[in-house]
Protein backbone atom coordinates (compact mmCIF):
# COMPACT_ATOMS: atom_id res chain seq x y z
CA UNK A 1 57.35 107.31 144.97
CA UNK A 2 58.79 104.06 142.95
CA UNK A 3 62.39 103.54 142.43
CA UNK A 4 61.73 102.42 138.95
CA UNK A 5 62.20 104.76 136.30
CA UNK A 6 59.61 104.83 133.40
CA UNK A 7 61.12 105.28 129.58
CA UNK A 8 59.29 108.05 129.40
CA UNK A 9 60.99 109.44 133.12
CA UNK A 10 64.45 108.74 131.28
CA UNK A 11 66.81 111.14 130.24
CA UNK A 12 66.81 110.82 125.91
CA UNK A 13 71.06 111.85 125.96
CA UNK A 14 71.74 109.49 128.53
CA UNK A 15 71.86 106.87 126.45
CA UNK A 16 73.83 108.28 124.06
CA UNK A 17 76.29 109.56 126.71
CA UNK A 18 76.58 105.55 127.72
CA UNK A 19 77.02 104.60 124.19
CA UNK A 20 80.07 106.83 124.09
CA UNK A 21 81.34 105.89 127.39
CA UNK A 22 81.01 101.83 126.47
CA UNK A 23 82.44 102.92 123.07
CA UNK A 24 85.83 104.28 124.62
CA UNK A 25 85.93 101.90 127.32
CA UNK A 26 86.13 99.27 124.37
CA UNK A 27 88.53 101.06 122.73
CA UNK A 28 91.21 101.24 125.69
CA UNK A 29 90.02 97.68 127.02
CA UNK A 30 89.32 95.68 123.95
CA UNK A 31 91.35 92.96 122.07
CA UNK A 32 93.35 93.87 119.24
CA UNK A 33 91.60 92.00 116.03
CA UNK A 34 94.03 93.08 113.95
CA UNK A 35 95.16 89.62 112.80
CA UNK A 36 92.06 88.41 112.32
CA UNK A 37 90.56 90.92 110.39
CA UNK A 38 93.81 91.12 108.12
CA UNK A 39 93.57 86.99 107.99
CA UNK A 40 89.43 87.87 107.03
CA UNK A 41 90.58 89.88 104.22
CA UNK A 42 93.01 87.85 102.88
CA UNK A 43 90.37 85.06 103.10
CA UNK A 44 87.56 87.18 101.31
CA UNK A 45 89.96 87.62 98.23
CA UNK A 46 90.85 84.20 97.53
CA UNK A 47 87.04 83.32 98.15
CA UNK A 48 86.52 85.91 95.99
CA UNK A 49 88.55 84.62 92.99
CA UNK A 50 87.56 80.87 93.97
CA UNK A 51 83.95 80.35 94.82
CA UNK A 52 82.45 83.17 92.42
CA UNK A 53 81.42 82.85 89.01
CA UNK A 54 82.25 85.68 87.03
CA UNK A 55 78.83 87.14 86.66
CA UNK A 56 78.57 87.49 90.43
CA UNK A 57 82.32 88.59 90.99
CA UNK A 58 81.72 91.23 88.12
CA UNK A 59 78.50 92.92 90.09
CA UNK A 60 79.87 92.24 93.31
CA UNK A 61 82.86 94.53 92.09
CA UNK A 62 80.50 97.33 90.60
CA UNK A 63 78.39 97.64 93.65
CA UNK A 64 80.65 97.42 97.12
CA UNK A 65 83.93 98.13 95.48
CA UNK A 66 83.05 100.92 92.40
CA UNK A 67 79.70 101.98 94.84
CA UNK A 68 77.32 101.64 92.21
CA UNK A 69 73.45 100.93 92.84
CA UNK A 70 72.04 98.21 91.92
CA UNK A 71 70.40 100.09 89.68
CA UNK A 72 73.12 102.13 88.42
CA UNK A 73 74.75 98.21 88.03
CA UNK A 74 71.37 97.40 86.52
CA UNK A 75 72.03 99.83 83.53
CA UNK A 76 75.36 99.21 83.10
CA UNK A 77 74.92 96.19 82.76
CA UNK A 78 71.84 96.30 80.64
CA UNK A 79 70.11 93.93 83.07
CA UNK A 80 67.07 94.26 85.34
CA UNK A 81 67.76 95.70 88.65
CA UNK A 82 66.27 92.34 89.94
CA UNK A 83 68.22 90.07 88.41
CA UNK A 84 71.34 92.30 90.17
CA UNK A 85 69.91 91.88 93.32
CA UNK A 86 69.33 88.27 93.11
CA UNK A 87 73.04 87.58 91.46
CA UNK A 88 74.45 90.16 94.44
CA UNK A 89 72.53 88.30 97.26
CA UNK A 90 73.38 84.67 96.08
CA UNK A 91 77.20 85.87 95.57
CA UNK A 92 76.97 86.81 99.12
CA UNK A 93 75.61 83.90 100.57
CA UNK A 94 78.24 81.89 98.93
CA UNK A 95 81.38 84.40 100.55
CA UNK A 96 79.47 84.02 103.46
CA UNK A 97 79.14 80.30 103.36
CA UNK A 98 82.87 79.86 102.64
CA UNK A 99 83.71 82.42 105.00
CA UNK A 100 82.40 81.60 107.66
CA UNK A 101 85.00 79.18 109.42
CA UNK A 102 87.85 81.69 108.84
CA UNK A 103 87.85 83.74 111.89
């Protein structure tokens, strides 16, 4: 008999059971980011302010910090859920873009 297990011979919880296990290990092992996710956030709202024209920082507000849809946005908005996606996705690119020497 082979010493290889199939994925089929595997045990389905296992891998959950190792996902925990890495998950605390990481907790009681890992770095503290602290500082650099509080020097991230800082960094997102002045990019925020800076590198976004209204329009964008207006729907970027409605849908990750009110929760919105981009439909619900969409309507509010009187808009086509489209043109919310497209504004959203280019607002991000340009956070990310700016961001993405701040760490």
């Amino acid at each position: 008999m082979s010493a290889i297990r199939s994925d089929s011979d595997r045990d389905p919880s296992r891998g959950k059971e190792f996902l925990a296990d890495l998950a605390a290990w990481n907790r009681e092992n890992g770095e503290d980011n602290s500082e650099q996710l509080q020097r991230l956030r800082r960094n997102l709202r002045r990019a925020r302010k800076a590198e976004l024209t209204p329009r964008q920082a207006q729907m970027l507000h409605l849908y990750y910090d009110q929760g919105l849809t981009m439909t619900q946005v969409a309507r509010e908005l009187g808009i086509n859920k489209s043109s919310v996606s497209r504004t959203i996705a280019r607002g991000r690119e340009r956070l990310r873009r700016c961001l993405q020497y701040s760490f």
